[in-house]
PDB file of N, CA and C in Angstrom:
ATOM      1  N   UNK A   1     128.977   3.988 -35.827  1.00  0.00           N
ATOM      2  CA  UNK A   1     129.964   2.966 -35.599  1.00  0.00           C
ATOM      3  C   UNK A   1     129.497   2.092 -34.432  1.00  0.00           C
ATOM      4  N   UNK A   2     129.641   1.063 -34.539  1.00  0.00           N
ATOM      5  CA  UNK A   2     128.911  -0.222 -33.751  1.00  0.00           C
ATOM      6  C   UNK A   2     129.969   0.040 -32.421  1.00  0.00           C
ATOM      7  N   UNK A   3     129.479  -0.575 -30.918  1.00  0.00           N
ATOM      8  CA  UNK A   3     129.994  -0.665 -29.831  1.00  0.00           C
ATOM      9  C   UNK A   3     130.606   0.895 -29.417  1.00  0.00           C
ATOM     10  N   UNK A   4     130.016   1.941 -29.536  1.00  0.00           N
ATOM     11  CA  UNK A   4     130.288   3.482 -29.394  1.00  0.00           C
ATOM     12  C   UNK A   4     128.907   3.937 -28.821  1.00  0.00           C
ATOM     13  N   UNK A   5     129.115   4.981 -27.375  1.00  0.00           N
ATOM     14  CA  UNK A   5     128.119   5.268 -27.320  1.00  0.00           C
ATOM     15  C   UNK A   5     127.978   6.639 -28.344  1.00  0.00           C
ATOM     16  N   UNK A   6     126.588   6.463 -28.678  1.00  0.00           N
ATOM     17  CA  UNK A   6     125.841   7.261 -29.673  1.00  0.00           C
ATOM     18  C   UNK A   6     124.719   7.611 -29.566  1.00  0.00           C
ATOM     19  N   UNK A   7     124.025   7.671 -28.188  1.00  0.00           N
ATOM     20  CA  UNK A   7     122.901   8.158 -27.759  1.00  0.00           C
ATOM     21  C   UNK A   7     122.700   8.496 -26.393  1.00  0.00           C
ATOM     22  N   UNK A   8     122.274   9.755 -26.064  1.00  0.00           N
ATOM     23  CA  UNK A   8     121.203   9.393 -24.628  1.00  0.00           C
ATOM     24  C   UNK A   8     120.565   9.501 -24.075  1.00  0.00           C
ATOM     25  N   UNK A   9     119.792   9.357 -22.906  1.00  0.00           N
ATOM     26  CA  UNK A   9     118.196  10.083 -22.932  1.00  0.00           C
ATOM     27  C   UNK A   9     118.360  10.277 -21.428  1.00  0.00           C
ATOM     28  N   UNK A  10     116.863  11.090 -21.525  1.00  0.00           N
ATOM     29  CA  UNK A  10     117.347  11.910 -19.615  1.00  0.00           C
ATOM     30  C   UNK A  10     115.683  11.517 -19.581  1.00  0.00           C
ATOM     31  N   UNK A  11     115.205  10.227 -18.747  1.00  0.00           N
ATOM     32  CA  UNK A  11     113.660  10.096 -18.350  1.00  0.00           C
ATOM     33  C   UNK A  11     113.560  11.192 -17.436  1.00  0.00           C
ATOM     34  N   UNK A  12     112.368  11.572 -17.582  1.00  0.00           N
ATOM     35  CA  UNK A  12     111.807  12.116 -16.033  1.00  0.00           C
ATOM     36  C   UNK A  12     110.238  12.537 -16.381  1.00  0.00           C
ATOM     37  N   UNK A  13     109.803  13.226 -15.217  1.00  0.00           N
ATOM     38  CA  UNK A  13     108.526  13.143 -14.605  1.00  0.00           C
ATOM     39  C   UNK A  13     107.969  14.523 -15.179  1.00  0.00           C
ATOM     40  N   UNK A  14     109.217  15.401 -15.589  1.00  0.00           N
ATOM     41  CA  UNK A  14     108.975  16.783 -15.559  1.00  0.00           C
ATOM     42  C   UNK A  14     109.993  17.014 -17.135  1.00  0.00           C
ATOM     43  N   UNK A  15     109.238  16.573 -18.276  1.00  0.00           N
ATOM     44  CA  UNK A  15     110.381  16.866 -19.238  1.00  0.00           C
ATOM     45  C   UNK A  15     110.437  18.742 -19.688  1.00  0.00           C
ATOM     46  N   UNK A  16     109.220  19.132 -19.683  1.00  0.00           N
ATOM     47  CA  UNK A  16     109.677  20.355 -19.749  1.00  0.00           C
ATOM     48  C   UNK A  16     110.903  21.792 -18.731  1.00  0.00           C
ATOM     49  N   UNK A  17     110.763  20.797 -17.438  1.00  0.00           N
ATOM     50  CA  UNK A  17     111.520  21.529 -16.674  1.00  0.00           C
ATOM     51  C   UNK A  17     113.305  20.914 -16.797  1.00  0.00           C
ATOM     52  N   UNK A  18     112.987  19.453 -17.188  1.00  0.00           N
ATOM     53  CA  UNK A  18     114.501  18.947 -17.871  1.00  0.00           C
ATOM     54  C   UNK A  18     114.758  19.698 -18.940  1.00  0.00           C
ATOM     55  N   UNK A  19     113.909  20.261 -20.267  1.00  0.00           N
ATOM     56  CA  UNK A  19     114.210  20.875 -21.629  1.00  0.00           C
ATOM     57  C   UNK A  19     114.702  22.469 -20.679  1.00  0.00           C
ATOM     58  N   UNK A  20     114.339  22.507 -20.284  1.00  0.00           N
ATOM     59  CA  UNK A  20     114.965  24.526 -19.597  1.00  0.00           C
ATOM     60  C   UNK A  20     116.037  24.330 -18.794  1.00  0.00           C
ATOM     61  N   UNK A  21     116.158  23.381 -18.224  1.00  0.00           N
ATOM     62  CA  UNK A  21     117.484  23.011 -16.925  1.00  0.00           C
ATOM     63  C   UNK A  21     118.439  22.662 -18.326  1.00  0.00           C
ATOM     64  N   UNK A  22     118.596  21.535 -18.969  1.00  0.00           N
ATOM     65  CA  UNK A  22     119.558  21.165 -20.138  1.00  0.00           C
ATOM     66  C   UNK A  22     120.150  22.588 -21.131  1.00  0.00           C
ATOM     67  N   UNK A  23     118.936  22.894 -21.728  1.00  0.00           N
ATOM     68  CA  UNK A  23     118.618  24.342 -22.681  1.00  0.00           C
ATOM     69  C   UNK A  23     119.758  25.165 -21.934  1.00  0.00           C
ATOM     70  N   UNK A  24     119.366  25.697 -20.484  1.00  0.00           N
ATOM     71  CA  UNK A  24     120.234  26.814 -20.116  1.00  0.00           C
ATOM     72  C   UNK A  24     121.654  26.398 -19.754  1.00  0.00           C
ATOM     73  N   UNK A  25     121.698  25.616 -19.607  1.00  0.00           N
ATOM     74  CA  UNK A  25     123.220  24.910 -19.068  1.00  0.00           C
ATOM     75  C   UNK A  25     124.066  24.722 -20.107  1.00  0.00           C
ATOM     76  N   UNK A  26     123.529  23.980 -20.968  1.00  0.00           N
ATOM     77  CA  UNK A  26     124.532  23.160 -22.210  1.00  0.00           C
ATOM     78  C   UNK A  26     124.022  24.208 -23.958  1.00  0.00           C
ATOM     79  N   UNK A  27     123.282  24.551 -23.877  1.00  0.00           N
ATOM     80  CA  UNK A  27     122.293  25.271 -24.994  1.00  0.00           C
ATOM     81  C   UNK A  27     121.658  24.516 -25.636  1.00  0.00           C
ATOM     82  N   UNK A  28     121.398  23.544 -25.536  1.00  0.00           N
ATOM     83  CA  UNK A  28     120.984  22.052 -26.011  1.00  0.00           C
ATOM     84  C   UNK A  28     119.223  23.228 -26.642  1.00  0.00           C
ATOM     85  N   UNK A  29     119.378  22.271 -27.997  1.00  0.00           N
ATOM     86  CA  UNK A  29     117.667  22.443 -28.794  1.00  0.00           C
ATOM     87  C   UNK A  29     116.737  21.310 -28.910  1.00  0.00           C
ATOM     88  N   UNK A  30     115.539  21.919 -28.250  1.00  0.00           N
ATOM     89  CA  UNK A  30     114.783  20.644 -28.239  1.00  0.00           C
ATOM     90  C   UNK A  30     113.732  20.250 -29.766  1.00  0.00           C
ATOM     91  N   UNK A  31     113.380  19.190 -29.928  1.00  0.00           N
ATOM     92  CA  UNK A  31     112.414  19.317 -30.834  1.00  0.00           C
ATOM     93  C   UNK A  31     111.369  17.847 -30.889  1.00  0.00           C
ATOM     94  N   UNK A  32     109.724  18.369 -30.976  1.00  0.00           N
ATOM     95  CA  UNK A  32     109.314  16.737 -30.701  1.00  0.00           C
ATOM     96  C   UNK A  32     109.720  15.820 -31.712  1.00  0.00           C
ATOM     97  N   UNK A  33     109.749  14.730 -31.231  1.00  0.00           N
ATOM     98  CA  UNK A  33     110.011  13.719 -32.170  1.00  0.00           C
ATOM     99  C   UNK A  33     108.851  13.199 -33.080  1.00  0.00           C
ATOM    100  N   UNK A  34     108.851  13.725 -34.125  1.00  0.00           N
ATOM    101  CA  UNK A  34     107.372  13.164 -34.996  1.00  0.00           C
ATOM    102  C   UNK A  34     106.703  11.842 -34.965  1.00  0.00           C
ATOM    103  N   UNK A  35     107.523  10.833 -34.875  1.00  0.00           N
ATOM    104  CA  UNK A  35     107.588   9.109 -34.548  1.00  0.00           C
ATOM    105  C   UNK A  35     107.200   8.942 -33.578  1.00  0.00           C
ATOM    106  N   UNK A  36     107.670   9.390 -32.586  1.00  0.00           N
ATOM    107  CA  UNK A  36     107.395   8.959 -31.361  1.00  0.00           C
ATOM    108  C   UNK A  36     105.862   8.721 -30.788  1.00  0.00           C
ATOM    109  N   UNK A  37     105.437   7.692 -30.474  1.00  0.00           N
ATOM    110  CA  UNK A  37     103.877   7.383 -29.763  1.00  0.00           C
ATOM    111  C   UNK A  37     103.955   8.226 -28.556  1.00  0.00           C
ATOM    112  N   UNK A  38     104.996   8.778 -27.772  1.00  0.00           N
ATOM    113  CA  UNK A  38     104.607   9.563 -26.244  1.00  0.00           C
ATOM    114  C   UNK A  38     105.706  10.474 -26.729  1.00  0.00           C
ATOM    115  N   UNK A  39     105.922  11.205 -25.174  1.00  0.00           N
ATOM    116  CA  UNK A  39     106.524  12.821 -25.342  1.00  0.00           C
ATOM    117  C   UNK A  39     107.653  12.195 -25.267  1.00  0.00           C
ATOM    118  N   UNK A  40     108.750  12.531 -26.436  1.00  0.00           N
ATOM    119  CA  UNK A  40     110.102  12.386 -26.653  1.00  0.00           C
ATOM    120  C   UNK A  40     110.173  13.602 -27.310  1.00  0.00           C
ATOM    121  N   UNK A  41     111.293  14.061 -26.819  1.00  0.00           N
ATOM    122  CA  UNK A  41     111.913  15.130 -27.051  1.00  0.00           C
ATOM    123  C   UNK A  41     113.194  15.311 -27.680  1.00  0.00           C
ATOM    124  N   UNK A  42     113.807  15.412 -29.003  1.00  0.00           N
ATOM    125  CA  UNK A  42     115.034  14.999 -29.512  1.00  0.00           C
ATOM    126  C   UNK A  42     116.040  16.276 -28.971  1.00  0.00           C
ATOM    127  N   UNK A  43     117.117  15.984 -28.603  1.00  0.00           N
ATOM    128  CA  UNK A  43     117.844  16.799 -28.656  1.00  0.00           C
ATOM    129  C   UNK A  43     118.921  16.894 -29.306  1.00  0.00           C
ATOM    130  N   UNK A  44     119.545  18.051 -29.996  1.00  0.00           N
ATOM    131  CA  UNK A  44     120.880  18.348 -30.693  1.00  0.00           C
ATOM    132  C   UNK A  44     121.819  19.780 -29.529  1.00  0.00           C
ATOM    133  N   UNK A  45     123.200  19.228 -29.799  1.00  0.00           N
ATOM    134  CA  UNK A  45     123.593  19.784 -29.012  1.00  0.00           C
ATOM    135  C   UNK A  45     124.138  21.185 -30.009  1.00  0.00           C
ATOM    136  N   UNK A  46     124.755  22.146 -29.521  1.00  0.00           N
ATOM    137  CA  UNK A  46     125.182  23.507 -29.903  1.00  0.00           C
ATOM    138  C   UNK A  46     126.262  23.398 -31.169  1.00  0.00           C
ATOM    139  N   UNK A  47     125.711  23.556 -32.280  1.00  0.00           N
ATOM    140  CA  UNK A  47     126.768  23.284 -33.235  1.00  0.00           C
ATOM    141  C   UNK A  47     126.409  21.707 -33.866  1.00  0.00           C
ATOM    142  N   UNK A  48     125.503  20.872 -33.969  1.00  0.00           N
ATOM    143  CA  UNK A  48     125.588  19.469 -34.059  1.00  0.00           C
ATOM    144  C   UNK A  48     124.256  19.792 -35.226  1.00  0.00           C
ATOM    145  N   UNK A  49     124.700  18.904 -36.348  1.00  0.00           N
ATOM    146  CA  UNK A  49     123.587  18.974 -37.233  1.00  0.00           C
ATOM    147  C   UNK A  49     122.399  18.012 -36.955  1.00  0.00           C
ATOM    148  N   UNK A  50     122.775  17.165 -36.389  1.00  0.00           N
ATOM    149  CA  UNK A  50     122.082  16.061 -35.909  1.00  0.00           C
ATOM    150  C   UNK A  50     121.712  15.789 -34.543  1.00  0.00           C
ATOM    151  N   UNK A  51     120.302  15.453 -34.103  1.00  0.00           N
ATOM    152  CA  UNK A  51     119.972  14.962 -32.493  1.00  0.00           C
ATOM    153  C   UNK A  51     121.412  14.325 -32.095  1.00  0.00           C
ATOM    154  N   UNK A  52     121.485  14.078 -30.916  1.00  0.00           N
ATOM    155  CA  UNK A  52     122.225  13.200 -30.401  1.00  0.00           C
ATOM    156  C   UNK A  52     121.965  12.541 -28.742  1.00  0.00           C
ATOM    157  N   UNK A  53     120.447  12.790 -28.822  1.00  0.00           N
ATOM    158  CA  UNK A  53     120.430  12.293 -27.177  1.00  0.00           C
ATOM    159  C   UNK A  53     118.497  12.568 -27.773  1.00  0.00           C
ATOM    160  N   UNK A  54     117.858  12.258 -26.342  1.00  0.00           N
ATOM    161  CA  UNK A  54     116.423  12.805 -25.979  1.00  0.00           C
ATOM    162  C   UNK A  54     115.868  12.749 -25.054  1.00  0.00           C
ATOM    163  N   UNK A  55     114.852  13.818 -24.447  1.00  0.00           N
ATOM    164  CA  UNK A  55     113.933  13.757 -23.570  1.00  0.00           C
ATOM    165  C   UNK A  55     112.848  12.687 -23.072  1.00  0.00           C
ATOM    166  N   UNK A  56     112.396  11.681 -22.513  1.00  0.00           N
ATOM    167  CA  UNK A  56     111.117  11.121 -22.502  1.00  0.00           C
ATOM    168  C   UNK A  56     110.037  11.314 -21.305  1.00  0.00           C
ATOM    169  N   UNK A  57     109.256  12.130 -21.597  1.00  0.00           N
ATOM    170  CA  UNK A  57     108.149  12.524 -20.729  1.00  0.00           C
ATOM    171  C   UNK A  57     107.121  11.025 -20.655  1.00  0.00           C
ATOM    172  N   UNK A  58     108.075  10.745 -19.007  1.00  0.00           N
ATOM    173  CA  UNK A  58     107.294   9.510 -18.766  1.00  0.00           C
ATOM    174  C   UNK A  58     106.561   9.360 -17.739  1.00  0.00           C
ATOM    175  N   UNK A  59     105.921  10.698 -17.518  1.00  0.00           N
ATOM    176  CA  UNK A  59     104.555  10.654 -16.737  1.00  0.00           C
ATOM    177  C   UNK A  59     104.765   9.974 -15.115  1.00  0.00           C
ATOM    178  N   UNK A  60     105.930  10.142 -14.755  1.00  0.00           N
ATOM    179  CA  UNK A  60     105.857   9.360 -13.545  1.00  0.00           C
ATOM    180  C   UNK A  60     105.992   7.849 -13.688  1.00  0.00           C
ATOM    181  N   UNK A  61     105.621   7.073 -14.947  1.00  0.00           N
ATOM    182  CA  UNK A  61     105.979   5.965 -14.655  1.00  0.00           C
ATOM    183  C   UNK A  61     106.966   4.726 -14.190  1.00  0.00           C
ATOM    184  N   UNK A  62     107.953   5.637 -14.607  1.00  0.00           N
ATOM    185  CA  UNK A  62     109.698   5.096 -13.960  1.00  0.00           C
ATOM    186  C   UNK A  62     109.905   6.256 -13.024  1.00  0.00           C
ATOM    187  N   UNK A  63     110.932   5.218 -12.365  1.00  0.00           N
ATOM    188  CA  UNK A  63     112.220   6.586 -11.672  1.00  0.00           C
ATOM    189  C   UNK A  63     112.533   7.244 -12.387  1.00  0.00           C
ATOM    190  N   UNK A  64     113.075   9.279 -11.982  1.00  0.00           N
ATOM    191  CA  UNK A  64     113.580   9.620 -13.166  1.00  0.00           C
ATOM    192  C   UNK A  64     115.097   8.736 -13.559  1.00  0.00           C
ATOM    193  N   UNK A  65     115.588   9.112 -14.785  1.00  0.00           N
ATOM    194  CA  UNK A  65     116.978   8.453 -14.882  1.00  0.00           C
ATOM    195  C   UNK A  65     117.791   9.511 -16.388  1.00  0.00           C
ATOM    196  N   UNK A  66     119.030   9.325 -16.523  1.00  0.00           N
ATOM    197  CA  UNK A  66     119.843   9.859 -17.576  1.00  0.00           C
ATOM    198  C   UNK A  66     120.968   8.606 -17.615  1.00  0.00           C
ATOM    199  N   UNK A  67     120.774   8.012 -18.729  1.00  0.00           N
ATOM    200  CA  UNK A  67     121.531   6.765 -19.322  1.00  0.00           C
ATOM    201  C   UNK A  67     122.165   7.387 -20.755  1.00  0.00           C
ATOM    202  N   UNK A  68     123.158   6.415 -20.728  1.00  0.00           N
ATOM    203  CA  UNK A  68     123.966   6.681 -22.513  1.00  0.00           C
ATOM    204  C   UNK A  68     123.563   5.162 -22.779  1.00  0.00           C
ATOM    205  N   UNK A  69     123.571   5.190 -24.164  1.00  0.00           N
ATOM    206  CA  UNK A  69     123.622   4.066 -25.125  1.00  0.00           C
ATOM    207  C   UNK A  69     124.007   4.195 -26.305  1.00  0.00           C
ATOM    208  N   UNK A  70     124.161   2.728 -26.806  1.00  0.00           N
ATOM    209  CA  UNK A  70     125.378   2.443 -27.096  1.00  0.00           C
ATOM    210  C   UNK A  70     125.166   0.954 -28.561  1.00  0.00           C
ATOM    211  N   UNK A  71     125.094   2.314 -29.709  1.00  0.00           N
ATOM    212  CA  UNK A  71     124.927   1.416 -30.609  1.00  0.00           C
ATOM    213  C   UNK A  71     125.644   0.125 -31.191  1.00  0.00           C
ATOM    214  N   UNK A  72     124.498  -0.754 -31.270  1.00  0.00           N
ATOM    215  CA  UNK A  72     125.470  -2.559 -31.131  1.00  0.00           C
ATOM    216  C   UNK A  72     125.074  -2.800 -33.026  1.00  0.00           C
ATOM    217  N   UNK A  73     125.278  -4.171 -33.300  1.00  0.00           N
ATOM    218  CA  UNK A  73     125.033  -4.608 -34.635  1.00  0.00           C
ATOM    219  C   UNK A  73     124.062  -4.755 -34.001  1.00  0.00           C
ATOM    220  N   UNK A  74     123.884  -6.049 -32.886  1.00  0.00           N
ATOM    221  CA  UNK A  74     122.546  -6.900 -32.849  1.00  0.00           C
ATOM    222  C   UNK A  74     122.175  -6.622 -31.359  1.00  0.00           C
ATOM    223  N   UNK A  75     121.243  -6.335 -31.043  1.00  0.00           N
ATOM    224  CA  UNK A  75     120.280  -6.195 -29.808  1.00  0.00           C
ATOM    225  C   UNK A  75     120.036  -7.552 -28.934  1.00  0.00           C
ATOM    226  N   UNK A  76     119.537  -8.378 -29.570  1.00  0.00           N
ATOM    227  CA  UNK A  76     119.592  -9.370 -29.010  1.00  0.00           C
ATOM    228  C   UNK A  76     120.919 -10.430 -28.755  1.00  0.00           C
ATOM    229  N   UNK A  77     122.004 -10.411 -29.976  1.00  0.00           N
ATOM    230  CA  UNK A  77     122.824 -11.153 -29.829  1.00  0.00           C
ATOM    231  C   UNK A  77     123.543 -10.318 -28.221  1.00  0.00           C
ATOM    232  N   UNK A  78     123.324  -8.994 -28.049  1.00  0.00           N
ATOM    233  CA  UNK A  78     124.450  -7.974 -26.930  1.00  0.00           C
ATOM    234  C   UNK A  78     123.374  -8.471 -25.696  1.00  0.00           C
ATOM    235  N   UNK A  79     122.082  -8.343 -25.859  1.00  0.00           N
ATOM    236  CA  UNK A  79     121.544  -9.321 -24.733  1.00  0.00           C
ATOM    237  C   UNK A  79     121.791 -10.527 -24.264  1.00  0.00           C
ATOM    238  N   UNK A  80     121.814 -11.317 -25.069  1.00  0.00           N
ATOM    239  CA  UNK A  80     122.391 -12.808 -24.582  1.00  0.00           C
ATOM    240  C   UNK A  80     123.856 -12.565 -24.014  1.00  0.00           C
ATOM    241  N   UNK A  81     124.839 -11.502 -24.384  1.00  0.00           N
ATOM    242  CA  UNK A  81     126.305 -11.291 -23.985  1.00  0.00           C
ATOM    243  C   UNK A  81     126.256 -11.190 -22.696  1.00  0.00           C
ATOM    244  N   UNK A  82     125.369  -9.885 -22.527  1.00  0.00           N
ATOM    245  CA  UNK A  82     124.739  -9.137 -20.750  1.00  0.00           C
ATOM    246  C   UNK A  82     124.520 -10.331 -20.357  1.00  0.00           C
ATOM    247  N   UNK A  83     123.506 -10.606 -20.111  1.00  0.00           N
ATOM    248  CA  UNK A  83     123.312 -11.973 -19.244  1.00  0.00           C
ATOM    249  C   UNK A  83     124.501 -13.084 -19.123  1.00  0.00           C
ATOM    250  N   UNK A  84     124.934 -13.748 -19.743  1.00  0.00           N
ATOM    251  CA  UNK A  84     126.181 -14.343 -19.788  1.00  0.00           C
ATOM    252  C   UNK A  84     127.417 -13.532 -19.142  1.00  0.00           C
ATOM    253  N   UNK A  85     127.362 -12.135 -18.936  1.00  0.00           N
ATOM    254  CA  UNK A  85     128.530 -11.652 -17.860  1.00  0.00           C
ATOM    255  C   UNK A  85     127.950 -11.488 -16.513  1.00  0.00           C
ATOM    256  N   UNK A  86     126.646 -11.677 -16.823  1.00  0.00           N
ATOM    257  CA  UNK A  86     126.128 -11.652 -15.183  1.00  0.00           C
ATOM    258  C   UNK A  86     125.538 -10.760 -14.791  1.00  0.00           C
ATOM    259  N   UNK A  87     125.051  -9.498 -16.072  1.00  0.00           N
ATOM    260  CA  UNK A  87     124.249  -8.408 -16.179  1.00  0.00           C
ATOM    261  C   UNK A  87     123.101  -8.683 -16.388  1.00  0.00           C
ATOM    262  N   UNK A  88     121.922  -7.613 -16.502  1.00  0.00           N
ATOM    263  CA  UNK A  88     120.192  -7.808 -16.553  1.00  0.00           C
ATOM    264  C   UNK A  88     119.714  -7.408 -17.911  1.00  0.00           C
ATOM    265  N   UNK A  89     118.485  -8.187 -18.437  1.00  0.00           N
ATOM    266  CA  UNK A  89     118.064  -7.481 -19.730  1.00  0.00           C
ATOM    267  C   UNK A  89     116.634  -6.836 -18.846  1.00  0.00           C
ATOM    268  N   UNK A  90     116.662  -5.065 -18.593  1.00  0.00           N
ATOM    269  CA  UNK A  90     115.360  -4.927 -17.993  1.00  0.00           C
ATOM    270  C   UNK A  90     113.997  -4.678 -18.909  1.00  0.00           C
ATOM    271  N   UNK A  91     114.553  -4.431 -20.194  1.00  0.00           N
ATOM    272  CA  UNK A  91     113.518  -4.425 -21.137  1.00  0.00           C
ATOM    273  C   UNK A  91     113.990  -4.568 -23.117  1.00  0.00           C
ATOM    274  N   UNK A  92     113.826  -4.825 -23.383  1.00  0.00           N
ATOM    275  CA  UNK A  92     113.811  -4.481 -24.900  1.00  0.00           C
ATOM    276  C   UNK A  92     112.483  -5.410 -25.572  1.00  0.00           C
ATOM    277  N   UNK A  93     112.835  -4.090 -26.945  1.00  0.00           N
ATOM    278  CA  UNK A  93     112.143  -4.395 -27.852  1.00  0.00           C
ATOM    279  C   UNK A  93     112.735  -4.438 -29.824  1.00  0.00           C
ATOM    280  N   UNK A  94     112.772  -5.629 -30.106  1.00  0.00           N
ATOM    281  CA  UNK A  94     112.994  -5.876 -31.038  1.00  0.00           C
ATOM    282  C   UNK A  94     112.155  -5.719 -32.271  1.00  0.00           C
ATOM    283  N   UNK A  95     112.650  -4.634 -33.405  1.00  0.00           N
ATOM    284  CA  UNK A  95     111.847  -4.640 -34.256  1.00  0.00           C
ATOM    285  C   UNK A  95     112.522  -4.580 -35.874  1.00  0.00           C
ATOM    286  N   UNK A  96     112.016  -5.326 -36.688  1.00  0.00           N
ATOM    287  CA  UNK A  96     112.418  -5.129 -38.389  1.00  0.00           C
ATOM    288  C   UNK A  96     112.285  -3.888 -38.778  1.00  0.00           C
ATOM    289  N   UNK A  97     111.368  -3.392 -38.646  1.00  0.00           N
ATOM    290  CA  UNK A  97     111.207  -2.093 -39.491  1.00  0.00           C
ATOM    291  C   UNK A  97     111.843  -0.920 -38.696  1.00  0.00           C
ATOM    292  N   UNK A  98     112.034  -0.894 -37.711  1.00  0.00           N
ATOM    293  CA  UNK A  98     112.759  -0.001 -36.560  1.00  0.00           C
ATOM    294  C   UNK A  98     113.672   0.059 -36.057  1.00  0.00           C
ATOM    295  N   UNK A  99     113.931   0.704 -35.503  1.00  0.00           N
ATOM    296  CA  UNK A  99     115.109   0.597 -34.416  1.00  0.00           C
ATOM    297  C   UNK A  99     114.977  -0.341 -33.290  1.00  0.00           C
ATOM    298  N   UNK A 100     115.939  -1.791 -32.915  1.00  0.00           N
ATOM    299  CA  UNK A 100     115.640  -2.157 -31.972  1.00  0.00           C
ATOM    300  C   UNK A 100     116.497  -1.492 -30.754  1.00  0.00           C
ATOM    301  N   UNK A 101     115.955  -1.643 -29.793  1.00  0.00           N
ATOM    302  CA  UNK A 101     116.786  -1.337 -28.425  1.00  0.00           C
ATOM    303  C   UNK A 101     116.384  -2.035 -27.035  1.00  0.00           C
ATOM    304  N   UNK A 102     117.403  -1.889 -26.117  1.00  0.00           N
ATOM    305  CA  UNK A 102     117.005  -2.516 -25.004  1.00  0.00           C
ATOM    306  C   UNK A 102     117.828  -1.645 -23.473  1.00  0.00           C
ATOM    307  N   UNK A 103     117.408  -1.899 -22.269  1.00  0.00           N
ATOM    308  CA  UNK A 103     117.445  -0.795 -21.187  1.00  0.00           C
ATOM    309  C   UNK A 103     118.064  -2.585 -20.610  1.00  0.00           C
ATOM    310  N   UNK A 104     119.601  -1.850 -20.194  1.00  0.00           N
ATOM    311  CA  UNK A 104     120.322  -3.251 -19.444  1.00  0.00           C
ATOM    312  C   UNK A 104     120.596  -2.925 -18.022  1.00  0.00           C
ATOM    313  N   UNK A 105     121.221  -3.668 -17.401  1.00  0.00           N
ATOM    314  CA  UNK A 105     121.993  -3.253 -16.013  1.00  0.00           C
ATOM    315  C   UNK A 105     123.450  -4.253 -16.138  1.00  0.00           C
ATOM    316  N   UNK A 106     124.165  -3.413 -15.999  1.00  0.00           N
ATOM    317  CA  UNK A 106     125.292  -4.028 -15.482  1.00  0.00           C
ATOM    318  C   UNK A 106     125.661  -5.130 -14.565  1.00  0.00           C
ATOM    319  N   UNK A 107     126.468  -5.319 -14.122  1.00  0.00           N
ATOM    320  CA  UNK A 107     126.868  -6.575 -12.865  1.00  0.00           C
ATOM    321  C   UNK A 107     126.977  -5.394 -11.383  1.00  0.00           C
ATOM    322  N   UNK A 108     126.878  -4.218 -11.431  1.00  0.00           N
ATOM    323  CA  UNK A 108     126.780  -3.137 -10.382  1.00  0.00           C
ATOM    324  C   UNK A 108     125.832  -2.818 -10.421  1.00  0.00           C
ATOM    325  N   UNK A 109     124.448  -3.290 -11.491  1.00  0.00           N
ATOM    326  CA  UNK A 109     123.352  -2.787 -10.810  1.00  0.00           C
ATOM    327  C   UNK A 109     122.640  -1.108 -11.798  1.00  0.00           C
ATOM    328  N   UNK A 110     123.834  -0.608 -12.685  1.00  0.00           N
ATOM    329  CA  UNK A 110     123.686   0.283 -13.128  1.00  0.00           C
ATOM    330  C   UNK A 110     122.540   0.247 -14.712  1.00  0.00           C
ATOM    331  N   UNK A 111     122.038   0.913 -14.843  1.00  0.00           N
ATOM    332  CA  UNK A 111     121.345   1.253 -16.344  1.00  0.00           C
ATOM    333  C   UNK A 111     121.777   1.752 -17.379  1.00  0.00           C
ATOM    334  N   UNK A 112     121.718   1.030 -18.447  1.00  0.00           N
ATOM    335  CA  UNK A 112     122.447   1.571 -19.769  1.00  0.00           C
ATOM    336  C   UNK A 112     121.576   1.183 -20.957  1.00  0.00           C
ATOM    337  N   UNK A 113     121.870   1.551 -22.008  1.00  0.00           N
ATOM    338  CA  UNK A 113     120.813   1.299 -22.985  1.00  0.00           C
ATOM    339  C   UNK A 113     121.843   0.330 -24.020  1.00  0.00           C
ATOM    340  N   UNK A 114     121.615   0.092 -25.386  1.00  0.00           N
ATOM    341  CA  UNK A 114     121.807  -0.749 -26.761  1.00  0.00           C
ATOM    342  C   UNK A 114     120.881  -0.360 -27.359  1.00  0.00           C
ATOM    343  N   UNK A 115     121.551  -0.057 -28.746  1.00  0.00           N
ATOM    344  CA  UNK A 115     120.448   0.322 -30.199  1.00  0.00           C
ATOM    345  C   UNK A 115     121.029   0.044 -31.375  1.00  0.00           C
ATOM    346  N   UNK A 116     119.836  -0.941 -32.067  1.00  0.00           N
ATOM    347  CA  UNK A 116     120.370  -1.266 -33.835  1.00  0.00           C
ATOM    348  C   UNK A 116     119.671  -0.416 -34.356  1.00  0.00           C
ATOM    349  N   UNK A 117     120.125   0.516 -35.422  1.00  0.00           N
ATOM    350  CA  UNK A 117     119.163   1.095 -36.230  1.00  0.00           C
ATOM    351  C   UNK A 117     118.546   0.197 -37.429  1.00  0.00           C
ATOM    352  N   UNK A 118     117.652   0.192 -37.988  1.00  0.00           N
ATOM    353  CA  UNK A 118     117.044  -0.569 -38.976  1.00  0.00           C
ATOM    354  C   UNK A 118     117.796  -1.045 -39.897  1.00  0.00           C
ATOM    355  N   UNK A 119     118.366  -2.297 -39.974  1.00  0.00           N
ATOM    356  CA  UNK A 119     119.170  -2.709 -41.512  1.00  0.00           C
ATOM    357  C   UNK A 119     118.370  -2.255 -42.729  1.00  0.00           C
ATOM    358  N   UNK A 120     119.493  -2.017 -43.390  1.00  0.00           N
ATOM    359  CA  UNK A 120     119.559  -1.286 -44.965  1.00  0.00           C
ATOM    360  C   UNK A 120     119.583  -0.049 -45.061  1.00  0.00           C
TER     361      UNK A 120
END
């Protein structure tokens, strides 16, 4: 369902020590993501037939971070929205055959994500 969050991911530096900290706390199951070009880690929570969040082993290259997102129709049309309230677009990527998504900031400065899954 569009404008619901429906995803979220926990970056960090150390995803295997995030998969055992999450794992023992919540019982959360990890599994790699076959798609994925780097270490993403899908997770489903206890009882959930389906992922609903993931890991990204990002080598140190960001701060760590844990964001929700928040599936839109259009990626870009919810970008042009952000900016027009006075929020940041800090990255996206738009794609046809994929999922597009994008990493925003609020008007406080905060990080959040947006995701279209592939029409059709």
């Amino acid at each position: 369902m569009h404008n619901t969050v429906a995803w979220f991911e926990v970056g960090t530096d150390d995803p295997d020590g995030a998969q055992r900290f999450y794992g023992d706390l919540f019982g959360w199951t990890f599994a790699a993501d076959p798609k994925a070009p780097m270490d993403y880690r899908l997770i489903t929570q206890g009882g959930g037939d389906r992922p609903s969040g993931g890991v990204y082993g990002s080598k140190g290259e960001f701060p760590n971070y844990a964001i929700f997102s928040v599936q839109v129709e259009d990626v870009e049309a919810t970008c042009a929205k952000v900016e027009g309230l006075g929020g940041k677009v800090v990255h996206k990527v738009i794609s046809e055959a994929d999922t597009s998504f994008a990493y925003l900031k609020d008007v406080s400065d905060n990080l959040f994500g947006v995701f279209a899954p592939p029409a059709g």
